[in-house]
Every structure is written in C-alpha cells, then in structure tokens.
PDB file of N, CA and C in Angstrom:
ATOM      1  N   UNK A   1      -2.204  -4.129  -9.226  1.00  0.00           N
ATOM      2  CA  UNK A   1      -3.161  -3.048  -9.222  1.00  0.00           C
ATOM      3  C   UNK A   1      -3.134  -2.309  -7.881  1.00  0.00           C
ATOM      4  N   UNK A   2      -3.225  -3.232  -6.897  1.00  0.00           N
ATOM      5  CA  UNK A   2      -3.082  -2.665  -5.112  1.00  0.00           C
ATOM      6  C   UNK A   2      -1.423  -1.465  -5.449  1.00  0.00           C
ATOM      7  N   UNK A   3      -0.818  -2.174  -5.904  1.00  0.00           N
ATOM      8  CA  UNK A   3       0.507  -1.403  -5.686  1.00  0.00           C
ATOM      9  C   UNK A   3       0.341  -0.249  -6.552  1.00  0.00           C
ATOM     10  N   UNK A   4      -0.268  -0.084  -7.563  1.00  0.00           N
ATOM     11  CA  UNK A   4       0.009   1.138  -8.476  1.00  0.00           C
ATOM     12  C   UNK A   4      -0.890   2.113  -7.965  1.00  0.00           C
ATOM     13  N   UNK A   5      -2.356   1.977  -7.413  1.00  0.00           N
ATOM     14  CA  UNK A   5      -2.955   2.885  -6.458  1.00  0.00           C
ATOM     15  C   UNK A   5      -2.060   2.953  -5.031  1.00  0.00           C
ATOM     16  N   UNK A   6      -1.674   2.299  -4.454  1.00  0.00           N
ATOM     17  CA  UNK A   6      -0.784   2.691  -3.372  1.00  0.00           C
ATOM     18  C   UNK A   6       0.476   3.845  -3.968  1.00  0.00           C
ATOM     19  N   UNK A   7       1.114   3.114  -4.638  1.00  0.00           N
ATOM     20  CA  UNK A   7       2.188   3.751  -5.185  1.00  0.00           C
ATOM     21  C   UNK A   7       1.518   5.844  -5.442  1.00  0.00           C
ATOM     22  N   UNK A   8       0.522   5.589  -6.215  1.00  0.00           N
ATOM     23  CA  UNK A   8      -0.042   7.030  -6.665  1.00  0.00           C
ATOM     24  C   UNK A   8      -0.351   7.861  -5.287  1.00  0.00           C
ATOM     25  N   UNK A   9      -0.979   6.914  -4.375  1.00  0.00           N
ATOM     26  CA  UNK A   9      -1.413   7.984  -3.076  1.00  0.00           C
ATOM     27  C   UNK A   9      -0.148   8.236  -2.255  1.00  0.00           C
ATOM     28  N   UNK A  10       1.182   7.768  -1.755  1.00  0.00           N
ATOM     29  CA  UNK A  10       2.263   8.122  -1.580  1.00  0.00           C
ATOM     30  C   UNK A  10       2.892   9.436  -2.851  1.00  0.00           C
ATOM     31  N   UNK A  11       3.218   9.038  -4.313  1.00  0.00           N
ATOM     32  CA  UNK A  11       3.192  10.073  -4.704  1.00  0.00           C
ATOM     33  C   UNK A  11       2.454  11.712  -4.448  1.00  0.00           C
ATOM     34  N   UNK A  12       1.580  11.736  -4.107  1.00  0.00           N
ATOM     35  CA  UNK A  12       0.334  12.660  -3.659  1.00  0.00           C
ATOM     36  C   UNK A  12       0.456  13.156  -2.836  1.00  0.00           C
ATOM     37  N   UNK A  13       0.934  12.420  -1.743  1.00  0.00           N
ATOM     38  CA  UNK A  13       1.421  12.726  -0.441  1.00  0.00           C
ATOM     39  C   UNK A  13       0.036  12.307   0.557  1.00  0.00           C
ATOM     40  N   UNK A  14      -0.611  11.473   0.069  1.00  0.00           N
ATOM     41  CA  UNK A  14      -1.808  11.221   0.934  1.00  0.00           C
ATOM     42  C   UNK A  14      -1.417  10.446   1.865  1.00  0.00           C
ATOM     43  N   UNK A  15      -0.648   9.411   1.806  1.00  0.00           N
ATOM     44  CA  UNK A  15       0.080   8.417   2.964  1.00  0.00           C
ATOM     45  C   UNK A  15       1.623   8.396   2.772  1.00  0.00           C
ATOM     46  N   UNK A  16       1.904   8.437   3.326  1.00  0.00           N
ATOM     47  CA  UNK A  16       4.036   7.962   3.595  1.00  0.00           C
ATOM     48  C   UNK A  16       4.338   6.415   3.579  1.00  0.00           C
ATOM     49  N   UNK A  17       5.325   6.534   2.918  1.00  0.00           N
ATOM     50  CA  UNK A  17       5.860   5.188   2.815  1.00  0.00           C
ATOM     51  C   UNK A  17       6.106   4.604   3.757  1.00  0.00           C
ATOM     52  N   UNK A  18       6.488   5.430   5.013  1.00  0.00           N
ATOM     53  CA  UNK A  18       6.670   4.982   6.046  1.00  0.00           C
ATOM     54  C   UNK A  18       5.706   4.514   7.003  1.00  0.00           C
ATOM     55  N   UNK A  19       3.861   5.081   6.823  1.00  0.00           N
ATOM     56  CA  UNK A  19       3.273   3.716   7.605  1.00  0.00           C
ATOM     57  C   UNK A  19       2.957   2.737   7.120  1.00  0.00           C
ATOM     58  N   UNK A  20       2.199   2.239   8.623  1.00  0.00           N
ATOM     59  CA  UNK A  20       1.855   0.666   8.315  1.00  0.00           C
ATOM     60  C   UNK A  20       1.246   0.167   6.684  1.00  0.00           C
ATOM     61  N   UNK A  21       0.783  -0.743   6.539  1.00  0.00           N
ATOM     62  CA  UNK A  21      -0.162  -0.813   5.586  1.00  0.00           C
ATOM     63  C   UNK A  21      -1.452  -0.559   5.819  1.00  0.00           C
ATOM     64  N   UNK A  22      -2.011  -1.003   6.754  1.00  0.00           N
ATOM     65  CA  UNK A  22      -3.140  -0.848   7.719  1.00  0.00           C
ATOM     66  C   UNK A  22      -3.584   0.510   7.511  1.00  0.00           C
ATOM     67  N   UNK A  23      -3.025   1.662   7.371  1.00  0.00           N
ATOM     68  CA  UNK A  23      -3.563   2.679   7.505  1.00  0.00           C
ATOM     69  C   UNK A  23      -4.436   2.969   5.954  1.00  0.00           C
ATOM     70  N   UNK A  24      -3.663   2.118   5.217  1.00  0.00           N
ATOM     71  CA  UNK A  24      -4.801   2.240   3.654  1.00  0.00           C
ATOM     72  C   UNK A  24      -6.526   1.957   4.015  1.00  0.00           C
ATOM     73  N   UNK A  25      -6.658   1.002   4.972  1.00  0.00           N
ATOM     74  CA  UNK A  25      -8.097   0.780   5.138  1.00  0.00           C
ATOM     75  C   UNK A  25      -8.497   2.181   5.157  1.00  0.00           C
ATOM     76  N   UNK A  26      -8.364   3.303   5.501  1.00  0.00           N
ATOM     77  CA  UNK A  26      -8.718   4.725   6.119  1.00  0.00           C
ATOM     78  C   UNK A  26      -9.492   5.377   4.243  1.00  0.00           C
ATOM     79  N   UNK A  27      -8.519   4.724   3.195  1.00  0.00           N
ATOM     80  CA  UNK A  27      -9.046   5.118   1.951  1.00  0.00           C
ATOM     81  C   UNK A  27      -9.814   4.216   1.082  1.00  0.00           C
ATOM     82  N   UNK A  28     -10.105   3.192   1.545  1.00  0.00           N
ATOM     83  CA  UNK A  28     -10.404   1.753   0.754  1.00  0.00           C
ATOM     84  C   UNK A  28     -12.140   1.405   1.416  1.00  0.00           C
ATOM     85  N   UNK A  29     -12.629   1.875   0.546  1.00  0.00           N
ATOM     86  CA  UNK A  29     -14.211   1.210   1.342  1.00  0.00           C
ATOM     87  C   UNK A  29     -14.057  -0.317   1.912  1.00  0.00           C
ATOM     88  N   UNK A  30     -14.532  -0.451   3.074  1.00  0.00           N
ATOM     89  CA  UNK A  30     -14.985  -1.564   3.314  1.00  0.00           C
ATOM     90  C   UNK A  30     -15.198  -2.789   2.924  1.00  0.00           C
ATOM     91  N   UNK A  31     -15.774  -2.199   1.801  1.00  0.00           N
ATOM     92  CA  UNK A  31     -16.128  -4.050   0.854  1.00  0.00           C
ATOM     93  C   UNK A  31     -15.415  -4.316   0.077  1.00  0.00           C
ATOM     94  N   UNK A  32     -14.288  -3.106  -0.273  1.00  0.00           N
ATOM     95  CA  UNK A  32     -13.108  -3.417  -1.047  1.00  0.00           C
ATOM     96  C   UNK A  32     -12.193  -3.993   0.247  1.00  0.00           C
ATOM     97  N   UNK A  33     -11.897  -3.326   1.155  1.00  0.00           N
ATOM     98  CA  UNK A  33     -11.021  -3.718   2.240  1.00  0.00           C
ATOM     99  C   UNK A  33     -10.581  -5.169   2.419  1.00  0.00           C
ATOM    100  N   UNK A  34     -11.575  -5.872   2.209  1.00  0.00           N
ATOM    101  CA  UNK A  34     -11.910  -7.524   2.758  1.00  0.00           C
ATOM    102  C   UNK A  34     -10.876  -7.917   1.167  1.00  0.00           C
ATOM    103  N   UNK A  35     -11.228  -7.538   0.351  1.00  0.00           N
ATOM    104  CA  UNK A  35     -10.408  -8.380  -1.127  1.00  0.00           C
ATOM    105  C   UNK A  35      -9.397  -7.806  -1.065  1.00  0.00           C
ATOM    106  N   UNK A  36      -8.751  -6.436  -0.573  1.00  0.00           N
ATOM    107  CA  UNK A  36      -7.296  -5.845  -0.223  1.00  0.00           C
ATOM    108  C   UNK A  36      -6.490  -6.874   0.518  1.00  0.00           C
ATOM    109  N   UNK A  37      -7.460  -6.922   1.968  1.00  0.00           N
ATOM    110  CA  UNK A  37      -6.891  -7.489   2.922  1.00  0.00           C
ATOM    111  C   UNK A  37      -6.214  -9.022   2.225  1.00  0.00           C
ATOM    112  N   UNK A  38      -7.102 -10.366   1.529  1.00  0.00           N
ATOM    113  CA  UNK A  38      -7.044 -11.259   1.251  1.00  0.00           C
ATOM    114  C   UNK A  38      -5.811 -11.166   0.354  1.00  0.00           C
ATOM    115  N   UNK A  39      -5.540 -10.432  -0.570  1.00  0.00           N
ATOM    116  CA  UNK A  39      -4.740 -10.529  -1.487  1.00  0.00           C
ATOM    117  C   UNK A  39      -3.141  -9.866  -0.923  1.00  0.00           C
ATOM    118  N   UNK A  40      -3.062  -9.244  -0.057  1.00  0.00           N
ATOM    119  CA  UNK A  40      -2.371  -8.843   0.831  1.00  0.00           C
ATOM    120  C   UNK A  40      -1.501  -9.748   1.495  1.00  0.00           C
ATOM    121  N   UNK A  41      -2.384 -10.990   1.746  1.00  0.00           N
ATOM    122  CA  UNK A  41      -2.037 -12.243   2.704  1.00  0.00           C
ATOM    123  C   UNK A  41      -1.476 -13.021   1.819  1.00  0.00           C
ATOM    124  N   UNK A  42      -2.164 -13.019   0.453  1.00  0.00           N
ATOM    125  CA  UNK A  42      -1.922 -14.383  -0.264  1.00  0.00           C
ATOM    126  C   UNK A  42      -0.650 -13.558  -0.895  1.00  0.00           C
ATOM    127  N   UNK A  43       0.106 -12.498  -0.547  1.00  0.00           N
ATOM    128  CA  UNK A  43       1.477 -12.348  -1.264  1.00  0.00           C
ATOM    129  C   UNK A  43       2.435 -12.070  -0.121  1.00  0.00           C
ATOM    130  N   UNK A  44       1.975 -12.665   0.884  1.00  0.00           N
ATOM    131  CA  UNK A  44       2.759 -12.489   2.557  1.00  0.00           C
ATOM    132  C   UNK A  44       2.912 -11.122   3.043  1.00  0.00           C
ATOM    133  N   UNK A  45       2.308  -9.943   2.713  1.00  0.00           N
ATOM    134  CA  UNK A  45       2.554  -9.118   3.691  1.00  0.00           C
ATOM    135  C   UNK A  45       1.623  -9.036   4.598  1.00  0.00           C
ATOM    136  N   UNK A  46       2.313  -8.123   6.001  1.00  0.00           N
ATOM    137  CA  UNK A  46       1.568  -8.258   6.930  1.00  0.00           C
ATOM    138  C   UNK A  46       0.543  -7.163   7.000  1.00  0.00           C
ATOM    139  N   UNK A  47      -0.136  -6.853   7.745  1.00  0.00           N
ATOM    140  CA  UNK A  47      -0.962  -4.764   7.802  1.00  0.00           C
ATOM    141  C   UNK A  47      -0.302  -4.158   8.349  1.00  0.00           C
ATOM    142  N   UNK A  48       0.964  -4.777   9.579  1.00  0.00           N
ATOM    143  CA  UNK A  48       1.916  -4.065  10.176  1.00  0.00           C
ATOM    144  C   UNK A  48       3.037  -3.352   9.604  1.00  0.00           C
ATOM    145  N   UNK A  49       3.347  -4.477   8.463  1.00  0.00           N
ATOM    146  CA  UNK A  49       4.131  -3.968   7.653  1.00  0.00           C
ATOM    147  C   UNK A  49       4.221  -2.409   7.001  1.00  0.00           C
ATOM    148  N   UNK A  50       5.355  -1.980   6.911  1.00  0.00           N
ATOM    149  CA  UNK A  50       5.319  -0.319   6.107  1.00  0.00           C
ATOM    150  C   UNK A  50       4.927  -0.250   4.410  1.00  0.00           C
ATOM    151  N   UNK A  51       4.220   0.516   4.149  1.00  0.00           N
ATOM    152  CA  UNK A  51       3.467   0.943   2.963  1.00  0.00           C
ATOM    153  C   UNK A  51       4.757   0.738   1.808  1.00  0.00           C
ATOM    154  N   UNK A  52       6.016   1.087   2.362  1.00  0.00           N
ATOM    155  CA  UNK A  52       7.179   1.178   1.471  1.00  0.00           C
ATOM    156  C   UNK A  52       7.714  -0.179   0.961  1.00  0.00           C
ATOM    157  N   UNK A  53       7.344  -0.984   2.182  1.00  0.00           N
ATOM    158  CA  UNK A  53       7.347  -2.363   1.487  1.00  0.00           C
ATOM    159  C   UNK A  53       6.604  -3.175   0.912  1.00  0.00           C
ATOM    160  N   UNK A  54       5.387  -2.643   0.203  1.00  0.00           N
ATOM    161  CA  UNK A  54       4.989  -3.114  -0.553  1.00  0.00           C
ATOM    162  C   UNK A  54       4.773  -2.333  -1.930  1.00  0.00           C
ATOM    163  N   UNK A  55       5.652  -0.966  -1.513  1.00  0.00           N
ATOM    164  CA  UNK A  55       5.694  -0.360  -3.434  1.00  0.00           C
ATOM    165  C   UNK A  55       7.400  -0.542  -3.571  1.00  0.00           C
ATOM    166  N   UNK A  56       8.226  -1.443  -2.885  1.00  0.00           N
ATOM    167  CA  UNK A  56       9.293  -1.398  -2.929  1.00  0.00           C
ATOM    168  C   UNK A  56      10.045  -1.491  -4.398  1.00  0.00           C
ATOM    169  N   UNK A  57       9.498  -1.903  -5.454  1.00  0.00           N
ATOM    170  CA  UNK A  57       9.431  -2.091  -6.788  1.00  0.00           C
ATOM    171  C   UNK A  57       9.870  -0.554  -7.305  1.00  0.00           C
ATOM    172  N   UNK A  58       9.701   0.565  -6.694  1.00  0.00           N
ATOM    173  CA  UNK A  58       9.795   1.809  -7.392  1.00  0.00           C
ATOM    174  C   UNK A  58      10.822   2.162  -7.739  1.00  0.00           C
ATOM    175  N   UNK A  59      11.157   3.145  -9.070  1.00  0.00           N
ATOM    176  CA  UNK A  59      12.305   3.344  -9.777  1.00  0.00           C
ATOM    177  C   UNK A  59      12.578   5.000  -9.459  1.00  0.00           C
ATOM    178  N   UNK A  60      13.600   5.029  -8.927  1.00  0.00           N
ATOM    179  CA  UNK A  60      13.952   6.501  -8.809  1.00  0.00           C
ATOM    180  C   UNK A  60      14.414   7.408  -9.777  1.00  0.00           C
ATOM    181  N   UNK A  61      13.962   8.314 -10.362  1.00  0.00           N
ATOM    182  CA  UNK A  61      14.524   9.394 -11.769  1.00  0.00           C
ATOM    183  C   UNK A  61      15.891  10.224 -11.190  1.00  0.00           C
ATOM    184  N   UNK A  62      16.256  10.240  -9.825  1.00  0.00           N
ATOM    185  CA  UNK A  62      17.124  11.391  -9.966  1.00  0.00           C
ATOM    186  C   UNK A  62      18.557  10.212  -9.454  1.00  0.00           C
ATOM    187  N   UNK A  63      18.568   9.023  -9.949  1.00  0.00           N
ATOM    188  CA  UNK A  63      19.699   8.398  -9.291  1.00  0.00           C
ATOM    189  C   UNK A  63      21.120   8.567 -10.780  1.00  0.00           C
TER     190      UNK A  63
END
C-alpha cells in the first residue's frame, strides 16, 4: 500500500525518485508517519535510502 501511494506521488511529480525516503514524512500526517516509519523498518529500508528504492518494482511502458 506504502509503495502504490509512493509510486502515484512520484508519478505526479510531487517527489523524485531520487530523494531520500524521509522526505515522504513532509506528506504523511504524523500519526500515520509512526506506522510508515515501523513498516519501513520491518522490510529493511532505511529513511536515507532513495524513494526509487523502494518503488523499485516499477514496470516501464516504453521499453
């Protein structure tokens, strides 16, 4: 679910694949933040990590 709203706000152009993850807190209320953050951990990424590696799953149409 984290990835398919991530995935949509990169589509959008609201964040780049290229930052951190960390910068999602900026769209994620607070009290969601804390169950982002947790579930985040429990699949090993870091907040340092880039946004691209965690929609890395994506399928490209023009290949």
């Amino acid at each position: 679910m984290i990835k398919d709203e991530v995935r949509q706000m990169v589509e959008q152009g609201v964040v780049s694949r290229h930052q951190p993850i960390y910068t999602l807190c900026q769209f994620i209320p607070p009290r969601e933040w804390v169950c982002v953050e947790c579930e985040l951990e429990r699949c090993d990424y870091l907040l340092r990590d880039q946004i691209g590696d965690l929609i890395a799953s994506e399928s490209w149409d023009n290949d």
